[in-house]
Protein backbone atom coordinates (compact mmCIF):
# COMPACT_ATOMS: atom_id res chain seq x y z
CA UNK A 1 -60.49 -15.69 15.90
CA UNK A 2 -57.88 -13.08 17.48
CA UNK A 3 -54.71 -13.93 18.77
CA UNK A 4 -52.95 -12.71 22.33
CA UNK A 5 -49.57 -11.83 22.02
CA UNK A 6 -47.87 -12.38 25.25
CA UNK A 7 -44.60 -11.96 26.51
CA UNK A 8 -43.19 -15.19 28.03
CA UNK A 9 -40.91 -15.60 30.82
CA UNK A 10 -40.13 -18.37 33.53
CA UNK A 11 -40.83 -17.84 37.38
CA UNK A 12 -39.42 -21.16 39.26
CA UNK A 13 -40.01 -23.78 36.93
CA UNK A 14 -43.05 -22.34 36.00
CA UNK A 15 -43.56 -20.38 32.16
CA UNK A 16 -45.72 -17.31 32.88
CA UNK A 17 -46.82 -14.57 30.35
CA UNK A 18 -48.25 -10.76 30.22
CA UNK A 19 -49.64 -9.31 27.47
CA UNK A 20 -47.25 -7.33 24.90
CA UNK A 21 -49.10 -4.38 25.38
CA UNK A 22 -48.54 -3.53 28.67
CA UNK A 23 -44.43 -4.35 28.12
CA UNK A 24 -42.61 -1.69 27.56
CA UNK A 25 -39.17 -2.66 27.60
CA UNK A 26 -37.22 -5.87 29.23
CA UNK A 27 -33.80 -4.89 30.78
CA UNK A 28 -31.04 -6.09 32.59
CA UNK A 29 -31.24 -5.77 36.34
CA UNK A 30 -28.71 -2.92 37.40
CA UNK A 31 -28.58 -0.05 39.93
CA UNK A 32 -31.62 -1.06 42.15
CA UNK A 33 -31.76 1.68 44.89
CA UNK A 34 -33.08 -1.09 47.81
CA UNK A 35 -35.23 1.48 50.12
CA UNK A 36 -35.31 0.45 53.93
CA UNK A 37 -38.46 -1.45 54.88
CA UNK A 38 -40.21 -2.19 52.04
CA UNK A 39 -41.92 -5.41 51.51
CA UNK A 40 -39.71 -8.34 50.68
CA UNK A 41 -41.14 -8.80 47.25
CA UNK A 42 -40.01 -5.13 46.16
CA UNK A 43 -36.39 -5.24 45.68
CA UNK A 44 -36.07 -1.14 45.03
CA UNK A 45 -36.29 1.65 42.46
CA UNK A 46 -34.07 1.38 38.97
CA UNK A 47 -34.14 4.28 36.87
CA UNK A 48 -35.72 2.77 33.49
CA UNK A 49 -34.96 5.55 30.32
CA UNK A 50 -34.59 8.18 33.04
CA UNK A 51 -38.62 7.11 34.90
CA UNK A 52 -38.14 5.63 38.16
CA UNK A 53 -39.49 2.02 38.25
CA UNK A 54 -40.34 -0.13 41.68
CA UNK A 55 -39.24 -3.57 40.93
CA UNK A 56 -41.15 -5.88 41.91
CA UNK A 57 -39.43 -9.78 42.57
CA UNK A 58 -41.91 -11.90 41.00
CA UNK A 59 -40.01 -15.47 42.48
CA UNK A 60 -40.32 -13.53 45.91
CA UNK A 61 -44.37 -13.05 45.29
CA UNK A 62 -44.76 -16.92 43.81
CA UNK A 63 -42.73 -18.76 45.40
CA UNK A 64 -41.20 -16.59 48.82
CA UNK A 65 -37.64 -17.16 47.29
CA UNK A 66 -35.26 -14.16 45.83
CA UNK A 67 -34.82 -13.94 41.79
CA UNK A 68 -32.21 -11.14 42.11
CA UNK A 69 -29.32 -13.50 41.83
CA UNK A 70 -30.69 -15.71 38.85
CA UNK A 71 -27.76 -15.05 36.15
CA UNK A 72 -30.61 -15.02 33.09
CA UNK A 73 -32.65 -12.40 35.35
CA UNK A 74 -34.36 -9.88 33.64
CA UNK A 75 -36.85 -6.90 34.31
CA UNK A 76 -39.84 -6.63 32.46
CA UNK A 77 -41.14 -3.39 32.18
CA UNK A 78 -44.80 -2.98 31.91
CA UNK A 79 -47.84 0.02 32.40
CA UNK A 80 -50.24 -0.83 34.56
CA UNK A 81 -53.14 1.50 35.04
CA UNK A 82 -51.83 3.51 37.47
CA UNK A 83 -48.02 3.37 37.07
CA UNK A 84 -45.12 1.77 35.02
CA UNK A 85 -43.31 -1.06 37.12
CA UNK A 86 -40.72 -3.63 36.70
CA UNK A 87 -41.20 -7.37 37.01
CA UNK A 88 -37.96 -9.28 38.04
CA UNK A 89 -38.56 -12.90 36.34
CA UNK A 90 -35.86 -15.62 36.06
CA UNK A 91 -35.83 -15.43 32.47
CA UNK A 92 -37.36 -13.63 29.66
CA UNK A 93 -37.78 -16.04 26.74
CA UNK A 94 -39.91 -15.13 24.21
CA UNK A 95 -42.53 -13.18 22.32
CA UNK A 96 -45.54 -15.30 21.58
CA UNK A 97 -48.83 -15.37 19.54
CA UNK A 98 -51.24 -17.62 21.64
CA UNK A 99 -54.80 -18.16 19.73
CA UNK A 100 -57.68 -17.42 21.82
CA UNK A 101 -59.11 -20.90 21.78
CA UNK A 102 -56.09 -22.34 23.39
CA UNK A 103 -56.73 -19.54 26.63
CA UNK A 104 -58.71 -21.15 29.28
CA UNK A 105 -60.42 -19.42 31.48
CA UNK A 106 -58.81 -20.74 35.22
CA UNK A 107 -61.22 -20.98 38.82
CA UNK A 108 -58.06 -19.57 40.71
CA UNK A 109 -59.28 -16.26 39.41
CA UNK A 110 -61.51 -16.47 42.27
CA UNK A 111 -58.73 -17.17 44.67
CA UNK A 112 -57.72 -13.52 46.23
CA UNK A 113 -54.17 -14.26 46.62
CA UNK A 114 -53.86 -15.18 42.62
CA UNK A 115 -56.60 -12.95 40.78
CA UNK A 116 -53.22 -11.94 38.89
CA UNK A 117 -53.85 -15.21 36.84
CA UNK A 118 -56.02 -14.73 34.58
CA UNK A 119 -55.85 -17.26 32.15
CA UNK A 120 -53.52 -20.15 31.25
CA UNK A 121 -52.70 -20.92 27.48
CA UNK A 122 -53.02 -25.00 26.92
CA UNK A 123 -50.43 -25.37 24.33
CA UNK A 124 -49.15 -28.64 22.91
CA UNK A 125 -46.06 -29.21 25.19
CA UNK A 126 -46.44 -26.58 27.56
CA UNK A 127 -48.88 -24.95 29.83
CA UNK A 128 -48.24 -20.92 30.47
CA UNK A 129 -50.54 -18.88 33.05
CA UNK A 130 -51.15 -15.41 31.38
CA UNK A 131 -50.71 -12.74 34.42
CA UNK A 132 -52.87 -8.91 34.65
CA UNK A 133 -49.91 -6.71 35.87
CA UNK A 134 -52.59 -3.85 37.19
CA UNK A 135 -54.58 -6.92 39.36
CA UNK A 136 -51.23 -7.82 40.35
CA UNK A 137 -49.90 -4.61 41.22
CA UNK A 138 -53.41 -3.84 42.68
CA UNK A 139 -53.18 -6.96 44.82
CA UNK A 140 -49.53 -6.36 46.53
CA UNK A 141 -50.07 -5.07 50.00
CA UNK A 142 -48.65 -1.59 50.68
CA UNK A 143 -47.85 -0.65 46.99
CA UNK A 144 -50.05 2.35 47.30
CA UNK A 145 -47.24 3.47 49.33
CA UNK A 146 -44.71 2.94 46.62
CA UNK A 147 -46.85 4.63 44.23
CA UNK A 148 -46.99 7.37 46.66
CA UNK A 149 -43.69 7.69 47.05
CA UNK A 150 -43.20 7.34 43.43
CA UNK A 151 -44.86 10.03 42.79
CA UNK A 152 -43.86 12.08 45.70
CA UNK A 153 -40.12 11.95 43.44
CA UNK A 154 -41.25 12.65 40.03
CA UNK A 155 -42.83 15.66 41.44
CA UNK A 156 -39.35 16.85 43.19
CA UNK A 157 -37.22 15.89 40.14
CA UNK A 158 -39.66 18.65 38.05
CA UNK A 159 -39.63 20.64 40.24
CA UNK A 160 -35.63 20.79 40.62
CA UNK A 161 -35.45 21.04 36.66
């Protein structure tokens, strides 16, 4: 039976995880470039070991509240399939091995607004949803834009080195 090592962090008073292989790096919040109208849950661009990352306020998306201000917020970096973003969570906790038989399978997959959730790990004293960060990146309306633009500034910063 394989395990799912997950990266845990708390949204609300929620525990939510990804999987560790999509993380690339949690980080302080710091230096957010806020671009004019943008969605509210996409606070801006930080520059991440010199890539540009959107960051994307995960409270903001759950719960239609602002995380920037949480003292223990942190960014989690993470690859999707089509581009490397940053989730702003209240707090990044821990690094877990979940076994497989303790991930259930959950009906609000079906939901369109939460196909992020994919799963939710039934542990003894706690209950964690596991979230896809490409579904959930997929799923936010107008960040093909972003990506665009994105994309539109890697290209310029090669381009002027």
């Amino acid at each position: 039976m394989s395990n799912e090592k997950v990266v845990v962090f708390q949204c609300g008073n929620e525990e939510y995880a990804v999987s560790i292989e999509h993380v690339v790096s949690i980080e302080k919040l710091e230096h957010v470039n806020p671009i004019p109208h943008l969605p509210n849950y996409l606070i801006g661009l930080m520059k991440i070991r010199g890539e540009l990352v959107p960051i994307i306020d995960f409270e903001q998306i759950l719960y239609n509240r602002s995380g920037v201000d949480q003292e223990l917020a942190r960014v989690v970096t993470m690859h999707t399939e089509n581009m490397t973003v940053g989730l702003l969570v209240k707090e990044a906790k821990e690094i877990l091995d979940i076994e497989q038989e303790n991930l259930k399978q959950i009906g609000l997959v079906n939901y369109t607004k939460t196909r992020y959730f994919t799963a939710v790990a039934n542990l003894e004293n706690r209950m964690i949803t596991i979230v896809d960060a490409s579904i959930l990146v997929s799923s936010l309306e107008g960040f093909n834009d972003i990506q665009s633009y994105v994309d539109e500034v890697k290209k310029e910063e090669t381009i002027n080195n």
